[in-house]
Protein backbone atom coordinates (compact mmCIF):
# COMPACT_ATOMS: atom_id res chain seq x y z
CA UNK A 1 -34.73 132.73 -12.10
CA UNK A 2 -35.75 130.69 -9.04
CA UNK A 3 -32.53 130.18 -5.76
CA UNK A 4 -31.75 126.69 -7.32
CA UNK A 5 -31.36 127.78 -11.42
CA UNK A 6 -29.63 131.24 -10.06
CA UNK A 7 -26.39 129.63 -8.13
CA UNK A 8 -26.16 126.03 -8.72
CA UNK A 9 -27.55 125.91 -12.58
CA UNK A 10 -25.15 126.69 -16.17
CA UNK A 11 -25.71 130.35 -16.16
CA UNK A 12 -22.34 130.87 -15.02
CA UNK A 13 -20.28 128.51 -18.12
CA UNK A 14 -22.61 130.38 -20.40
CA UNK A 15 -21.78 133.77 -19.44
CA UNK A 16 -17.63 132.48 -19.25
CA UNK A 17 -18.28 130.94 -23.20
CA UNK A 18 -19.61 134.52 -24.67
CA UNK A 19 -17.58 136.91 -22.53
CA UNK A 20 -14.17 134.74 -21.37
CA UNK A 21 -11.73 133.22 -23.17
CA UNK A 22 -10.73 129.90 -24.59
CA UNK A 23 -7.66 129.61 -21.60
CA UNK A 24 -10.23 130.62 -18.46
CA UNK A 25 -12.47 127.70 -19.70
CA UNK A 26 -9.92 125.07 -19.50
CA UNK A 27 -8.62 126.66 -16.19
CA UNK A 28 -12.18 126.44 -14.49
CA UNK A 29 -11.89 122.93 -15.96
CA UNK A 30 -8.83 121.76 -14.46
CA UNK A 31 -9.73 123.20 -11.60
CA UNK A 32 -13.00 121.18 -11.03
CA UNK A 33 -11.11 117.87 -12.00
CA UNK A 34 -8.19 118.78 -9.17
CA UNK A 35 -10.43 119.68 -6.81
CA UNK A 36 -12.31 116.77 -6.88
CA UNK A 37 -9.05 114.43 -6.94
CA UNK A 38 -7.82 116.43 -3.85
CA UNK A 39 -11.18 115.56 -1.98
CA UNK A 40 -10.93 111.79 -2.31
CA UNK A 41 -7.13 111.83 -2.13
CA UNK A 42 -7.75 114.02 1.67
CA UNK A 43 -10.69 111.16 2.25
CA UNK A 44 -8.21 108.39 1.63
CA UNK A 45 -5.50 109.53 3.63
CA UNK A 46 -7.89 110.27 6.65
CA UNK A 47 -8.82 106.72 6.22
CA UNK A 48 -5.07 105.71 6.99
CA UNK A 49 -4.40 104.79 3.00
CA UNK A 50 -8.06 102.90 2.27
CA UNK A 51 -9.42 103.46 -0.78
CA UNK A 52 -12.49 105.21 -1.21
CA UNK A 53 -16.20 103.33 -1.91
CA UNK A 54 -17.84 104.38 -5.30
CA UNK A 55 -20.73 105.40 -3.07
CA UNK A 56 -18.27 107.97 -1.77
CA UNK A 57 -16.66 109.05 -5.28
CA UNK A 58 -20.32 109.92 -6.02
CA UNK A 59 -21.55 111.78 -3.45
CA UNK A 60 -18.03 113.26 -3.25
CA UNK A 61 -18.40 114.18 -7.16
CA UNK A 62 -22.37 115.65 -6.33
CA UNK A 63 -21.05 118.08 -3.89
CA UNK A 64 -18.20 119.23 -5.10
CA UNK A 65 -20.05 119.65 -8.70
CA UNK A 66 -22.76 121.67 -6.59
CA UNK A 67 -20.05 123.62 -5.01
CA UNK A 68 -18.45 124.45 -8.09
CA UNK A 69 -21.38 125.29 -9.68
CA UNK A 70 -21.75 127.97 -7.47
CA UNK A 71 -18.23 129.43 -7.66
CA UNK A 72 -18.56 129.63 -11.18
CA UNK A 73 -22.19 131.09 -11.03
CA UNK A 74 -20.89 133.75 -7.85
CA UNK A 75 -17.60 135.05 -10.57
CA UNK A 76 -19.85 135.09 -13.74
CA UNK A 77 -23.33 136.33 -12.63
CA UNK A 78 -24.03 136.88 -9.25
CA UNK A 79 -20.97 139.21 -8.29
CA UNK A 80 -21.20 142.53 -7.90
CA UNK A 81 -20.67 144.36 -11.01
C-alpha cells in the first residue's frame, strides 16, 4: 500500500464498517459535515461577514476531505495497536 492509498485512501471507513458500530459511523459523519461548515463559517467571518466563492467551498471541501481522510485512516489503521 503506497503513502497516498495508506493515509488519505478508504481503508480507514472500511475497517470502522466491519469492526465499529452503526453510532461511530454517523459520528465520524457529522463530524466531517461540522467541520467543514466551521471552516467556511471561520473564512466568512475573517472576511468581515462576505460570503465565501464556490472556488473556495471547493478547495475548502478538498482539504478538509484530505484531512479527514487521514484522521479516520490514523484511528482505524495506522495507530498503534
Amino acid at each position: 500500500m503506497g503513502f497516498v492509498q495508506k493515509w488519505f485512501g478508504f481503508n480507514g471507513w472500511k475497517e470502522l464498517s466491519t469492526r465499529g458500530s452503526i453510532l461511530a459511523t454517523v459520528a465520524y459523519r457529522v463530524f466531517f459535515v461540522v467541520g467543514l461548515a466551521a471552516a467556511i463559517i471561520v473564512y466568512s467571518y475573517a472576511l468581515g461577514g462576505e460570503d465565501p466563492s464556490l472556488g473556495y467551498i471547493t478547495v475548502v471541501g478538498v482539504l478538509w476531505f484530505l484531512v479527514f481522510q487521514s484522521i479516520v485512516n490514523l484511528v482505524f489503521v495506522n495507530g498503534s495497536r
